[in-house]
N, C-alpha and C. Protein backbone atom coordinates (compact mmCIF):
# COMPACT_ATOMS: atom_id res chain seq x y z
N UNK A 1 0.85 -1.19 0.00
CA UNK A 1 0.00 0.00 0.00
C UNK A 1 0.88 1.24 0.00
N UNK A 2 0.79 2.12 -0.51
CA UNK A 2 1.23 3.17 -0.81
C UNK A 2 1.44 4.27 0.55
N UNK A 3 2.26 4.59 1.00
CA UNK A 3 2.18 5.29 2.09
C UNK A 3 2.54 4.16 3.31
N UNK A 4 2.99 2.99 3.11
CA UNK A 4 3.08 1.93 3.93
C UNK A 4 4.52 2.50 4.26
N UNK A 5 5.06 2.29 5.94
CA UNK A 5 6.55 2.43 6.16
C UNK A 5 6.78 1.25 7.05
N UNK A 6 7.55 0.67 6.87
CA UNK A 6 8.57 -0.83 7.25
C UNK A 6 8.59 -0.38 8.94
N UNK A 7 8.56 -1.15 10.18
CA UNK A 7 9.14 -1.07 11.48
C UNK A 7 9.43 -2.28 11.52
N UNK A 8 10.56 -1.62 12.29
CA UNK A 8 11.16 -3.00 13.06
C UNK A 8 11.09 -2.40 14.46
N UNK A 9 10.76 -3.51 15.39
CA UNK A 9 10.48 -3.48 16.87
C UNK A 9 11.57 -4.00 17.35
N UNK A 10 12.11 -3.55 18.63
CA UNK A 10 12.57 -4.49 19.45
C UNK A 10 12.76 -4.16 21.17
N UNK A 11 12.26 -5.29 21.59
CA UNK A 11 11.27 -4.80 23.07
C UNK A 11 12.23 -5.95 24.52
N UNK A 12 11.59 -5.26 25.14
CA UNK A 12 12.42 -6.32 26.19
C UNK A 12 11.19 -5.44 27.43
N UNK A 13 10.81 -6.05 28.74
CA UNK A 13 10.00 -6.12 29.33
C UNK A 13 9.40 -4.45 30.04
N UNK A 14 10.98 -3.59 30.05
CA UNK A 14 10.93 -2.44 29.90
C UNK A 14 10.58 -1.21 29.28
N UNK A 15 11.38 -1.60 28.13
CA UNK A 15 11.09 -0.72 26.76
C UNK A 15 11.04 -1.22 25.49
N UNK A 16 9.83 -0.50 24.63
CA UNK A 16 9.94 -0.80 23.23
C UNK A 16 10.58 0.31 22.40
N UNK A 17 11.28 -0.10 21.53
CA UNK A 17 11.61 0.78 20.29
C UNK A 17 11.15 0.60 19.00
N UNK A 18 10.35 1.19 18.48
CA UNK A 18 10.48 1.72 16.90
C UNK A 18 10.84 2.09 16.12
N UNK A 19 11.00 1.52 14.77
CA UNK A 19 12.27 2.09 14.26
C UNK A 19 11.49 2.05 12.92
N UNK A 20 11.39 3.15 11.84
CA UNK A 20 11.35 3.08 10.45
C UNK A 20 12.32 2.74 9.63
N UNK A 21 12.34 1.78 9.36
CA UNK A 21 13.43 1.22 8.75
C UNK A 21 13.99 1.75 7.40
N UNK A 22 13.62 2.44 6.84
CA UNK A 22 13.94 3.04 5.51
C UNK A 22 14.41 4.43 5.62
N UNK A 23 14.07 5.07 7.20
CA UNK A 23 13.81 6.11 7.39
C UNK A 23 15.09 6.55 8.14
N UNK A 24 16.23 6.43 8.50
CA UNK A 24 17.25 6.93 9.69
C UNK A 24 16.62 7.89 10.20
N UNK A 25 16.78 7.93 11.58
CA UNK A 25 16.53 8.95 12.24
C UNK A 25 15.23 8.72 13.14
N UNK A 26 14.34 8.14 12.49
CA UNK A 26 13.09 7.76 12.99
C UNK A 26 12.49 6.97 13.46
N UNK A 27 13.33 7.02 15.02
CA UNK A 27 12.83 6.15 15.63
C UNK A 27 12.24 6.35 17.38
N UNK A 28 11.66 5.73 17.48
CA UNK A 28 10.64 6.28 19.18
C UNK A 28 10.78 5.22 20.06
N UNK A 29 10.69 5.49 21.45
CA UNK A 29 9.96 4.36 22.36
C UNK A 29 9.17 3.86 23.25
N UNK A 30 8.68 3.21 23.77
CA UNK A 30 7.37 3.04 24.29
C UNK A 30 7.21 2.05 25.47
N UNK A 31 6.74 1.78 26.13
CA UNK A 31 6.58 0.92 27.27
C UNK A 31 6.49 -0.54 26.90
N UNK A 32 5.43 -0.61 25.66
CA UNK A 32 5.06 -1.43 25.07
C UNK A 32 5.06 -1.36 23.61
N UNK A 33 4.47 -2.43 22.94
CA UNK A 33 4.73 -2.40 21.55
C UNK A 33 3.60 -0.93 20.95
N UNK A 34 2.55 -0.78 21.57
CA UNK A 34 1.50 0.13 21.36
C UNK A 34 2.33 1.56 21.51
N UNK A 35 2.69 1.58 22.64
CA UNK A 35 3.11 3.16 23.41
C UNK A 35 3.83 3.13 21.90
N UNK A 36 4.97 2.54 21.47
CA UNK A 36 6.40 2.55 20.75
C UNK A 36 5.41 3.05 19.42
N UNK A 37 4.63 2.47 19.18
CA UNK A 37 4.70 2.09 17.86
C UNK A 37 3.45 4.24 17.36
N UNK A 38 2.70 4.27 18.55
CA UNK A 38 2.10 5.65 19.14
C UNK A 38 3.31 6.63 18.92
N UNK A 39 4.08 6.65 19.96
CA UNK A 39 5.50 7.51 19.94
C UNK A 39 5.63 7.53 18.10
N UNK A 40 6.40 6.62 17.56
CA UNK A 40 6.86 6.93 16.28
C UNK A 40 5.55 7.54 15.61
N UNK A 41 3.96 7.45 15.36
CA UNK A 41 3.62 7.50 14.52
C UNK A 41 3.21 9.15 14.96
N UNK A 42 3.55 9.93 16.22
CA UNK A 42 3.13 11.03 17.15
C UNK A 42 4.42 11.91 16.36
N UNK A 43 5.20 11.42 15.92
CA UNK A 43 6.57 12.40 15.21
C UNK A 43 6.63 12.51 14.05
N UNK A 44 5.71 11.91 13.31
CA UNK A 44 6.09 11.86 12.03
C UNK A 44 5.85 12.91 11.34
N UNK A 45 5.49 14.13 11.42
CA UNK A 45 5.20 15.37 10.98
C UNK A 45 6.63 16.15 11.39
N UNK A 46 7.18 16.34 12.69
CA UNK A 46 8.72 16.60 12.80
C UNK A 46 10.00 15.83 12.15
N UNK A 47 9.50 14.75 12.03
CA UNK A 47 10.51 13.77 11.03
C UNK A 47 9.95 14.03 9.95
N UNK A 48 8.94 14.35 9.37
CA UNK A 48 8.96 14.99 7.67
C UNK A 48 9.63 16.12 7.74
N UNK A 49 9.52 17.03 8.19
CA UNK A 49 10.48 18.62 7.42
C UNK A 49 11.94 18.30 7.92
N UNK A 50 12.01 17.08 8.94
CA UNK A 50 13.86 16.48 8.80
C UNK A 50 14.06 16.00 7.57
N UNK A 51 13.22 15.20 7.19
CA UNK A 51 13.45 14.67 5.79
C UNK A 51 13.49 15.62 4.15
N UNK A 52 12.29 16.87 4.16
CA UNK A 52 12.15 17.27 3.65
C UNK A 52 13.60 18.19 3.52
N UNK A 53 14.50 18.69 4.28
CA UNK A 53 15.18 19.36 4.57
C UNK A 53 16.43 18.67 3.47
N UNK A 54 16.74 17.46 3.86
CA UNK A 54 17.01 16.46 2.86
C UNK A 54 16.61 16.54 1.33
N UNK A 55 15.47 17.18 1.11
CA UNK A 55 15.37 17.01 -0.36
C UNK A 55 14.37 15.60 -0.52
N UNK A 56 13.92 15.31 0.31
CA UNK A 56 12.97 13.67 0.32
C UNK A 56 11.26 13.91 1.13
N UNK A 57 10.09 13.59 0.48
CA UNK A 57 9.34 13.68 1.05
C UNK A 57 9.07 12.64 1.46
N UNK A 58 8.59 12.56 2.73
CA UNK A 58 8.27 11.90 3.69
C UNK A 58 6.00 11.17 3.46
N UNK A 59 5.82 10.12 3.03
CA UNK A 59 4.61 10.09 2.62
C UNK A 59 3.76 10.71 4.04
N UNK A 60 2.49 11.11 3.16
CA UNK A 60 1.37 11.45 4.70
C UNK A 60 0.97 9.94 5.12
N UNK A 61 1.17 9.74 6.74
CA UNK A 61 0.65 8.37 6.88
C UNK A 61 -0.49 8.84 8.06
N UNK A 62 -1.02 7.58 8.52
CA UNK A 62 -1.89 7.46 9.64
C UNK A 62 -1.19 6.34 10.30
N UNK A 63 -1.41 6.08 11.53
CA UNK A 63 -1.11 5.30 12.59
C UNK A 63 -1.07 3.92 11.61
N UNK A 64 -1.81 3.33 10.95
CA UNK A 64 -2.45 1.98 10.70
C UNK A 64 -1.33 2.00 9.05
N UNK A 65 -0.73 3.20 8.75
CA UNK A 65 0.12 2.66 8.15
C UNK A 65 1.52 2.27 8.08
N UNK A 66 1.76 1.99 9.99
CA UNK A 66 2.86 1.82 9.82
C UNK A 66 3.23 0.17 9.85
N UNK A 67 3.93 -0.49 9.06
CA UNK A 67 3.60 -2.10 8.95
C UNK A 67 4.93 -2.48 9.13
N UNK A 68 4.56 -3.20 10.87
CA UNK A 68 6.00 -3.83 11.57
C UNK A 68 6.15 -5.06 10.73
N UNK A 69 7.49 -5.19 9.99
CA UNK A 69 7.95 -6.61 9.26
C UNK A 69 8.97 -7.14 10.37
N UNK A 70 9.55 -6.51 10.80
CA UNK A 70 10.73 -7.24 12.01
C UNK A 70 10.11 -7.07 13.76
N UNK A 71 10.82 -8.11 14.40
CA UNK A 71 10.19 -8.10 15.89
C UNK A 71 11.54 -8.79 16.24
N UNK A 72 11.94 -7.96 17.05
CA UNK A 72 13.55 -8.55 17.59
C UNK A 72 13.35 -8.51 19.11
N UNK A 73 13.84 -9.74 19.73
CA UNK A 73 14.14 -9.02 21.18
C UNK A 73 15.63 -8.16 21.56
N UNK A 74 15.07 -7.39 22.44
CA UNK A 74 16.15 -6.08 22.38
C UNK A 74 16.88 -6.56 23.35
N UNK A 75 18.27 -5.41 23.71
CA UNK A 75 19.36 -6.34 24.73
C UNK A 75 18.95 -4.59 26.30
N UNK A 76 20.27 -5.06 26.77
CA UNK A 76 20.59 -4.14 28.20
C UNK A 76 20.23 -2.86 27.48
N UNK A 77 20.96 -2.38 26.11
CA UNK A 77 20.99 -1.32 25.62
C UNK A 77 19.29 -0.92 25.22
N UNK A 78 18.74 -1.57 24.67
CA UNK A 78 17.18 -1.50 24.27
C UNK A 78 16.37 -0.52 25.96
N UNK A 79 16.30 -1.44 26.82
CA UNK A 79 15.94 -1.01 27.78
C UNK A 79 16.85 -0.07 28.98
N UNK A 80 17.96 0.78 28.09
CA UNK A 80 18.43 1.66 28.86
C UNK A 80 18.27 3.43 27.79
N UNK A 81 17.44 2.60 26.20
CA UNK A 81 17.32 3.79 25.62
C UNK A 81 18.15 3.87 24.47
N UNK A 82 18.25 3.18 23.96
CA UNK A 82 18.98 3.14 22.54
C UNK A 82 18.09 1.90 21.80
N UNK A 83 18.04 2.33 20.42
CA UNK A 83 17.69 1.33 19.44
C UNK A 83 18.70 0.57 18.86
N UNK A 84 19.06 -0.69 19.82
CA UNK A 84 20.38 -1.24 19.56
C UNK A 84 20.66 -2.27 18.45
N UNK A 85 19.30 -2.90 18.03
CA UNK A 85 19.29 -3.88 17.40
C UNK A 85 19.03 -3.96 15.67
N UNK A 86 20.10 -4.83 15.04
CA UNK A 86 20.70 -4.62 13.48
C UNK A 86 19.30 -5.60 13.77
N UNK A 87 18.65 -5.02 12.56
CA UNK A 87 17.52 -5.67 11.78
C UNK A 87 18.03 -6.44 10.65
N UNK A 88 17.31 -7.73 10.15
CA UNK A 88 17.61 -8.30 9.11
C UNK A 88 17.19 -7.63 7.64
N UNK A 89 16.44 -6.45 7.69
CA UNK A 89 16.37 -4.78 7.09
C UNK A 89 17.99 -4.41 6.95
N UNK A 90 18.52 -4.32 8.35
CA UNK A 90 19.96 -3.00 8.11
C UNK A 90 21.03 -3.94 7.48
N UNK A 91 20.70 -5.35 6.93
CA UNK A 91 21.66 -5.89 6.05
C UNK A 91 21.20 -5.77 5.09
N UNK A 92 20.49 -5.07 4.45
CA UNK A 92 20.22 -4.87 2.59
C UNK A 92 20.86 -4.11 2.02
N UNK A 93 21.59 -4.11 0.88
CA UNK A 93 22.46 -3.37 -0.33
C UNK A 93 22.09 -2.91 -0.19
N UNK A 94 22.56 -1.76 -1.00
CA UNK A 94 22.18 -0.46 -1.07
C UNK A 94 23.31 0.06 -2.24
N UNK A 95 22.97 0.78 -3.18
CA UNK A 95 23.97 1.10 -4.12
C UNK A 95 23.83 2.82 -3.83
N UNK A 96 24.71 3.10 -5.28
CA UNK A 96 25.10 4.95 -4.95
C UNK A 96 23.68 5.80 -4.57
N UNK A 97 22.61 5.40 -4.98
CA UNK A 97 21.58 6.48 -4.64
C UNK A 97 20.90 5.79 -3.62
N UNK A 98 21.13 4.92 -3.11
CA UNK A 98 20.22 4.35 -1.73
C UNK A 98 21.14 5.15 -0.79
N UNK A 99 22.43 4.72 -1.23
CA UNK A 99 23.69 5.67 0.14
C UNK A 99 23.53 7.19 0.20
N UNK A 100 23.51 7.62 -1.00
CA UNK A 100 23.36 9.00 -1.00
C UNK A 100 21.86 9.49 -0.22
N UNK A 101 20.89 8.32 -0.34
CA UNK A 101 19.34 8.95 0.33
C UNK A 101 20.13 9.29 1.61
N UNK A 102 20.82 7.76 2.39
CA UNK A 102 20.87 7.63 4.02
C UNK A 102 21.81 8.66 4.23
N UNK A 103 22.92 8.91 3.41
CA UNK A 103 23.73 9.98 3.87
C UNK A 103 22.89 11.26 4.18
N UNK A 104 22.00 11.99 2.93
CA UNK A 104 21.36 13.21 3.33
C UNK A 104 20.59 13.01 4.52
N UNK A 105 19.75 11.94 4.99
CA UNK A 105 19.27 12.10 5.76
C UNK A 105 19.61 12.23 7.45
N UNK A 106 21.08 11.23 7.23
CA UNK A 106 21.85 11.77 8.38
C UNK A 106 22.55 12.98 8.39
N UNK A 107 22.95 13.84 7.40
CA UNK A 107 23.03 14.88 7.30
C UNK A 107 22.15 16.06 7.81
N UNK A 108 20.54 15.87 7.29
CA UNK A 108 19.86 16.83 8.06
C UNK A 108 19.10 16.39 8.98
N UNK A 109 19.78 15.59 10.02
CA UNK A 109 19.57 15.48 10.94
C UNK A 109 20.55 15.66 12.13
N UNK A 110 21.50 16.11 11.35
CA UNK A 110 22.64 16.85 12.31
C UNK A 110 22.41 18.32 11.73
N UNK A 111 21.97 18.73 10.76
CA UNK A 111 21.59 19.94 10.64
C UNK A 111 20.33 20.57 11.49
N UNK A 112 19.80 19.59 11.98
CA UNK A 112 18.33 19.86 12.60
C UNK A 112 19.34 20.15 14.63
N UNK A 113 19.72 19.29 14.62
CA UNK A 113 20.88 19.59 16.15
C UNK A 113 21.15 20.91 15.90
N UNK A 114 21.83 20.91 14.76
CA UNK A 114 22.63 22.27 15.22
C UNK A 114 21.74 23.49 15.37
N UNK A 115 21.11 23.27 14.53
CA UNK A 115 19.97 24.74 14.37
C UNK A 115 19.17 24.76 15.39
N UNK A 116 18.50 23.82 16.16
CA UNK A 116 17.96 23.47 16.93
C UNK A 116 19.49 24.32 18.86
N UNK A 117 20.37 23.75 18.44
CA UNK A 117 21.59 23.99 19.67
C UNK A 117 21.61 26.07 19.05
N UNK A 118 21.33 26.20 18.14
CA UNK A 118 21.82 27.81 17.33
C UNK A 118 20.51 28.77 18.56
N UNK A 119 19.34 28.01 18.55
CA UNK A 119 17.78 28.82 18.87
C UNK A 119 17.96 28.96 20.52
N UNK A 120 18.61 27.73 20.99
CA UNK A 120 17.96 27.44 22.44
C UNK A 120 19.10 28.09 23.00
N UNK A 121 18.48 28.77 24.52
CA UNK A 121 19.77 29.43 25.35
C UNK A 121 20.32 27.96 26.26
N UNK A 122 21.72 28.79 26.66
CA UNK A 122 22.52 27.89 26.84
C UNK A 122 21.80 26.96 27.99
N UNK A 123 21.05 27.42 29.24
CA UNK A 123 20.21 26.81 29.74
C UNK A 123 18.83 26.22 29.93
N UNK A 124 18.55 25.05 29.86
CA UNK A 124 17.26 24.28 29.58
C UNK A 124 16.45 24.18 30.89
N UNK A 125 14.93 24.22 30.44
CA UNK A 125 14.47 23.99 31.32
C UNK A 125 14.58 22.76 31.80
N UNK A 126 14.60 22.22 33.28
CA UNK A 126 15.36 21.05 33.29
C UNK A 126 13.40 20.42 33.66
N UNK A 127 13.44 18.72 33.92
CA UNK A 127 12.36 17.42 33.79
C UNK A 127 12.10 17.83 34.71
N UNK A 128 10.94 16.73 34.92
CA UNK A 128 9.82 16.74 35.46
C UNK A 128 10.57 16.42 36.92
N UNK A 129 12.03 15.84 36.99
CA UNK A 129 12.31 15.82 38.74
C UNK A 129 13.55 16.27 38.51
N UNK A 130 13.87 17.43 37.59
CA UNK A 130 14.73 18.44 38.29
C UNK A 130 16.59 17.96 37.26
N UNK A 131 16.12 17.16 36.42
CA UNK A 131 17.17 16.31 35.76
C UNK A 131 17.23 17.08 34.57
N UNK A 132 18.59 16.51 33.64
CA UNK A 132 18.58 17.10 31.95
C UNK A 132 19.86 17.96 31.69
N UNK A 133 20.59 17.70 31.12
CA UNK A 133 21.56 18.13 30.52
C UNK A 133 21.56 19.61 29.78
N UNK A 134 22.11 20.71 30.27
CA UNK A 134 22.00 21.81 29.63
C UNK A 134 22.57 21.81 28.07
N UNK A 135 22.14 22.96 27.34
CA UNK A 135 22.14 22.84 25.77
C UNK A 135 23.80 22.41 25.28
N UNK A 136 24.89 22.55 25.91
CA UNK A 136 26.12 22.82 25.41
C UNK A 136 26.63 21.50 26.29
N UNK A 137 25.98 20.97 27.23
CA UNK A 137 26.65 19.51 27.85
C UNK A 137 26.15 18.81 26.64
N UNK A 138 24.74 18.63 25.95
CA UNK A 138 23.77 17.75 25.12
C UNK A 138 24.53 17.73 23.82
N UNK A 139 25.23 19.03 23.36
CA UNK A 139 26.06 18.90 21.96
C UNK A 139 27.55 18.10 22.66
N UNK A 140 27.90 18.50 23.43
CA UNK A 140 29.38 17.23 23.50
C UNK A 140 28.86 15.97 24.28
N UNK A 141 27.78 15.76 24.50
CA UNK A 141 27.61 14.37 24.37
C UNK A 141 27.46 13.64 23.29
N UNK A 142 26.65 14.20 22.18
CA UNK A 142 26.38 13.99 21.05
C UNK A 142 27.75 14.07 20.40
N UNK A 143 28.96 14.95 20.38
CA UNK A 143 29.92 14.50 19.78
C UNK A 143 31.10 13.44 20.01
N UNK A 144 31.14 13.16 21.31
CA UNK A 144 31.25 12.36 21.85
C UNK A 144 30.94 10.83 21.09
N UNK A 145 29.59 11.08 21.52
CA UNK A 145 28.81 9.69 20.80
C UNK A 145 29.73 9.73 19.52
N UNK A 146 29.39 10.50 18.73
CA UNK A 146 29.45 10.50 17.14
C UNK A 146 31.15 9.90 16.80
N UNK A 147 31.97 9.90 17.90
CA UNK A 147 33.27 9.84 17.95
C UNK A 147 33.71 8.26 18.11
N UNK A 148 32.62 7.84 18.93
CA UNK A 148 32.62 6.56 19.46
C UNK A 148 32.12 5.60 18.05
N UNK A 149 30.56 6.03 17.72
CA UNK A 149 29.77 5.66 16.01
C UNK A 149 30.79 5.26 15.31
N UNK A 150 31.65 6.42 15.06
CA UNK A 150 32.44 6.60 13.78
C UNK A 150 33.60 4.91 14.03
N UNK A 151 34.24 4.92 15.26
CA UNK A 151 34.81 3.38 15.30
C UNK A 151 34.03 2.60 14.80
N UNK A 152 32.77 2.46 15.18
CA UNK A 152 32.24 1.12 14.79
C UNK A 152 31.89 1.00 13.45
N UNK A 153 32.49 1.82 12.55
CA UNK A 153 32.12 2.36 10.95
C UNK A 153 33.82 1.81 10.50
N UNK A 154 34.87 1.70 11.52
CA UNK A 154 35.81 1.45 10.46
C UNK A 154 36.47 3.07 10.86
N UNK A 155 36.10 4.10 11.06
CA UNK A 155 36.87 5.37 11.00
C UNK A 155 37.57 5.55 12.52
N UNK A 156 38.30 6.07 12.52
CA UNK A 156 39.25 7.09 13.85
C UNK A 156 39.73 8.37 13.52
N UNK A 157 37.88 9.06 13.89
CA UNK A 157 38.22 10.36 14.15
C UNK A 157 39.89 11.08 15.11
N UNK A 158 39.48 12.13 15.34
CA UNK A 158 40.88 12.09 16.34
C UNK A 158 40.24 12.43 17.60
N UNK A 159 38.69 12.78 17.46
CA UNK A 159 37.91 12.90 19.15
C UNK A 159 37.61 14.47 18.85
N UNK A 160 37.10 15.36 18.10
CA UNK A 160 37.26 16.80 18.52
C UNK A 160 36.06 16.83 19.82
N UNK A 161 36.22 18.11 20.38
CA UNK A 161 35.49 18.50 21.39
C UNK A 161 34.01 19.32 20.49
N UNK A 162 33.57 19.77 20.94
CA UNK A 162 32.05 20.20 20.64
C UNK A 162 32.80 21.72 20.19
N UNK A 163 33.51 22.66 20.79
CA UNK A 163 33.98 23.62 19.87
C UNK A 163 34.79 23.57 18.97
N UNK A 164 35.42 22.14 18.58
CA UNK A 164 36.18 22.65 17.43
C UNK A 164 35.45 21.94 15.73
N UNK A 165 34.63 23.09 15.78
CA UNK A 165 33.48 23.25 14.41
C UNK A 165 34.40 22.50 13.16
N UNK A 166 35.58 22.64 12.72
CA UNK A 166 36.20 22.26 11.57
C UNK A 166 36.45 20.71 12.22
N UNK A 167 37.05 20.13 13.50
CA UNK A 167 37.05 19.12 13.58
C UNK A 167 35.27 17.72 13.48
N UNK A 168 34.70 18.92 14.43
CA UNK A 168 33.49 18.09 14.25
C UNK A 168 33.07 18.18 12.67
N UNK A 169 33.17 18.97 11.90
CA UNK A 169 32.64 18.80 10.24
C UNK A 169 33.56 17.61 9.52
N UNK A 170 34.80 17.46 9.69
CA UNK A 170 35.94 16.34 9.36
C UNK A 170 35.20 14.94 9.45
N UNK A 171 34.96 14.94 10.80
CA UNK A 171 34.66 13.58 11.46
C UNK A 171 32.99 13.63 10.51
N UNK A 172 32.34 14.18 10.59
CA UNK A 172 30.71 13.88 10.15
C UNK A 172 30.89 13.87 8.63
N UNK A 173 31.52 14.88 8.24
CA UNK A 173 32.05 14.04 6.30
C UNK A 173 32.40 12.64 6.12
N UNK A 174 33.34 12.36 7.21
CA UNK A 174 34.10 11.14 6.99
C UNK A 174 32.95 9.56 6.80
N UNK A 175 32.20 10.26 8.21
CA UNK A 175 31.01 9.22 8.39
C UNK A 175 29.90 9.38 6.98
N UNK A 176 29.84 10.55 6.76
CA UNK A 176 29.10 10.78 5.68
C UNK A 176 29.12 9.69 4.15
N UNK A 177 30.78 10.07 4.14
CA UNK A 177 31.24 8.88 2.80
C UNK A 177 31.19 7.19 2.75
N UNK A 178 31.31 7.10 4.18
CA UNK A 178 31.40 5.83 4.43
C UNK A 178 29.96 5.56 4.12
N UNK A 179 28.61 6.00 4.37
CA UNK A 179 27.04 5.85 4.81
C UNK A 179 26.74 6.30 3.29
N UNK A 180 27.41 6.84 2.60
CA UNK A 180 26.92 7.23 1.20
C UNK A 180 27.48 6.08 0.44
N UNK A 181 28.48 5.07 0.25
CA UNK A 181 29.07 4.36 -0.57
C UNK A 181 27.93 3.25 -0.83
N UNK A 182 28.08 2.88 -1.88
CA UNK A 182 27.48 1.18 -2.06
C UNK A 182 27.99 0.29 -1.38
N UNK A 183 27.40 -0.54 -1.11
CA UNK A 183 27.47 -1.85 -0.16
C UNK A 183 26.99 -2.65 -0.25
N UNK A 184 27.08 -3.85 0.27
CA UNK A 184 26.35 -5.66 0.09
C UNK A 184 25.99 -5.59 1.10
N UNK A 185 25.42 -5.11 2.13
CA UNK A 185 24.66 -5.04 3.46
C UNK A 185 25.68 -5.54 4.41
N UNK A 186 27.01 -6.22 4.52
CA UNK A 186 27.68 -6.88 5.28
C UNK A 186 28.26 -5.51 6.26
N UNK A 187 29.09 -5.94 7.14
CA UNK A 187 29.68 -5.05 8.13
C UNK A 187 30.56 -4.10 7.32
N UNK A 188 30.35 -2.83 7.91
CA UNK A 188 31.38 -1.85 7.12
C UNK A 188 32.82 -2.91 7.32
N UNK A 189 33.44 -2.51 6.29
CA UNK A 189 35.21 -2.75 6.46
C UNK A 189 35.72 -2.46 7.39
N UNK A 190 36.15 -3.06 8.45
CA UNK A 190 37.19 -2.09 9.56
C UNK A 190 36.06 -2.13 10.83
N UNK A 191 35.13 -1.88 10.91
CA UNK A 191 33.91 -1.59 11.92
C UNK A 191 32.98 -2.83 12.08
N UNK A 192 31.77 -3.17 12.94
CA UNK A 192 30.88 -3.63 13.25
C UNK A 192 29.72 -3.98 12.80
N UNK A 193 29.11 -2.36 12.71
CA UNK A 193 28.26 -1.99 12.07
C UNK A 193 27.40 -2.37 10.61
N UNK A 194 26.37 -2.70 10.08
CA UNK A 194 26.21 -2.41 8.69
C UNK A 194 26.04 -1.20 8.30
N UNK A 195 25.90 -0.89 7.32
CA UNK A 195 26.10 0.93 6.76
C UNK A 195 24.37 1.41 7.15
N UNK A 196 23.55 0.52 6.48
CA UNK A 196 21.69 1.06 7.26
C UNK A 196 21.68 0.92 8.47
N UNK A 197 22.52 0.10 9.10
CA UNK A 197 22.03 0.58 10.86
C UNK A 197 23.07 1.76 11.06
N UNK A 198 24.20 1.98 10.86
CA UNK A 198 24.79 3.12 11.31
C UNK A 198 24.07 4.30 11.04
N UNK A 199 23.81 4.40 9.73
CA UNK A 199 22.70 6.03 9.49
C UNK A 199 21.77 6.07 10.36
N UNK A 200 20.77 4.57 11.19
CA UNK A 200 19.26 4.77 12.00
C UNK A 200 20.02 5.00 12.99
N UNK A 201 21.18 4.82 13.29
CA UNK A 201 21.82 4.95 15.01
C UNK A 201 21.90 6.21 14.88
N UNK A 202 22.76 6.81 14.19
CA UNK A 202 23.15 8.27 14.04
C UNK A 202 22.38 9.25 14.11
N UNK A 203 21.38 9.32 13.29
CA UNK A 203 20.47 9.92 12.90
C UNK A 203 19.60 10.14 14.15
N UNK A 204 19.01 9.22 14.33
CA UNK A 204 18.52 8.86 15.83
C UNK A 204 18.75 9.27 17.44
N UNK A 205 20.32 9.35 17.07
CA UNK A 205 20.65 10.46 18.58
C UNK A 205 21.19 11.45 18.29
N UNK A 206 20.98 11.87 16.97
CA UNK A 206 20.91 13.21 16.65
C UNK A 206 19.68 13.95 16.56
N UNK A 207 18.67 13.69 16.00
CA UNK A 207 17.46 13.84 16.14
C UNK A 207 16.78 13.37 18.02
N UNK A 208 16.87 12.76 18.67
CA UNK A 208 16.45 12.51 19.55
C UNK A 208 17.05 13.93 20.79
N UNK A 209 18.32 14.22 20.47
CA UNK A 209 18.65 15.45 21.21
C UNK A 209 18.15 16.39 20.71
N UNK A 210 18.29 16.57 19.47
CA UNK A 210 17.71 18.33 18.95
C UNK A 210 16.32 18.00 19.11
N UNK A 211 15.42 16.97 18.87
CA UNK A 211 13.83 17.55 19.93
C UNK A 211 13.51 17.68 21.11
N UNK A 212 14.98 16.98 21.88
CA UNK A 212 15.17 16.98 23.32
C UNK A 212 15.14 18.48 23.89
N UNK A 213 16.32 19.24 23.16
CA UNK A 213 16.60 20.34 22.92
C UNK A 213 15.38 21.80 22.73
N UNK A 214 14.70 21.34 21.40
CA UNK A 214 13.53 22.27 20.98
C UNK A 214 12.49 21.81 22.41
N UNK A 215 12.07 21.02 22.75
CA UNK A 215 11.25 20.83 23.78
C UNK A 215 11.40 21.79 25.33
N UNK A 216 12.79 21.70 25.57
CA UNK A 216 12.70 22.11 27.07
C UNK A 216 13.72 22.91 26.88
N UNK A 217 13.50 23.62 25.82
CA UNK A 217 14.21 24.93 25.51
C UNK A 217 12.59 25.91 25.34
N UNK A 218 11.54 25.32 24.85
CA UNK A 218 10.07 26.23 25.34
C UNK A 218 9.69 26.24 26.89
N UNK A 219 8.79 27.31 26.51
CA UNK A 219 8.27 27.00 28.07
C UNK A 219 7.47 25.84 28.67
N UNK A 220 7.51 25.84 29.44
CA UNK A 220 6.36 24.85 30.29
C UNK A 220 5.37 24.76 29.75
């Protein structure tokens, strides 16, 4: 059906995650398979103008079109908040214009961070019990992460810190080429990873901070 998008689940007694599988970046979680599958289909209007931003439209769906093909059980990582699990999805080829989709889309979804880190003052309103990472801890965690990603891709950044703008652009090109190349779905060269789960990881806690960000950077 037309407007149909692929999930893959993967749940453990804690937490569910959702994941659009075609989609990097777009993924939610939920208590249960319902909450998860609610969460993703509750974003999909903020994950279109991520996508659109990209140059890709995002179809109009409804809840009932999102059609889970994978059901994985998830590990420690699942139920501490990460979508940890390679789908038998994130092993499919992909040639120059499938790479080039996942690259843009991890692209503007680090464009959506930054612009998102550009709006909000340096201090956030902090949760509901007083918790939360202010705007400039949330970008060097995120580069951080992205430093750590990039190993499991096969690359060794050299680690920049969150201010050094030319180092962090180095390292996110680098990942860029690797996530844009053709591939046989197998593990990048050198890394862990397959090249479609690295873009949904990436994408994913990049996008998951910059709405973290736009959220409790408004008011109450």
């Amino acid at each position: 059906m037309a407007g149909t998008i692929a999930v893959g689940l993967e749940s453990t007694p804690k937490r569910v995650f959702a994941s659009a599988l075609e989609w990097p970046g777009w993924s939610r979680a939920g208590r249960d398979e319902a909450g998860a599958l609610a969460a993703l289909a509750a974003c999909a209007g903020r994950y279109a103008s991520v996508a659109r931003s990209a140059g890709i439209a995002l179809p109009a769906i409804a809840p009932t079109d999102l059609d889970v093909v994978e059901r994985a059980a998830g590990s420690a990582s699942t139920a501490f908040g990460v979508p940890a699990v390679i789908f038998l999805a994130d092993a499919g080829p992909t040639d120059a214009q499938g790479g080039e989709r996942l690259a843009a889309l991890v692209r503007a979804s680090w464009a959506a961070l930054d612009r998102a880190a550009e709006r909000a003052p340096a201090e956030l309103r902090k949760g509901p019990r007083g918790g939360g990472r202010d705007r400039d801890a949330i970008i060097a965690h995120v580069v951080a992460a992205d430093t750590a990603y990039a190993r499991q891709m096969g690359i060794r950044p050299a680690g920049p810190d969150r201010g050094d703008a030319a180092g962090v652009g180095a390292a996110r090109a680098a990942m860029e080429k690797v996530i844009g190349a053709p591939s046989d779905g197998g593990s990048i060269p050198g890394g862990r990873w397959t090249l479609r789960y690295a873009a949904r990881r990436i994408a994913w806690h990049a996008l998951d901070h910059a709405w973290e960000i736009e959220d409790r950077a408004a008011p109450a």
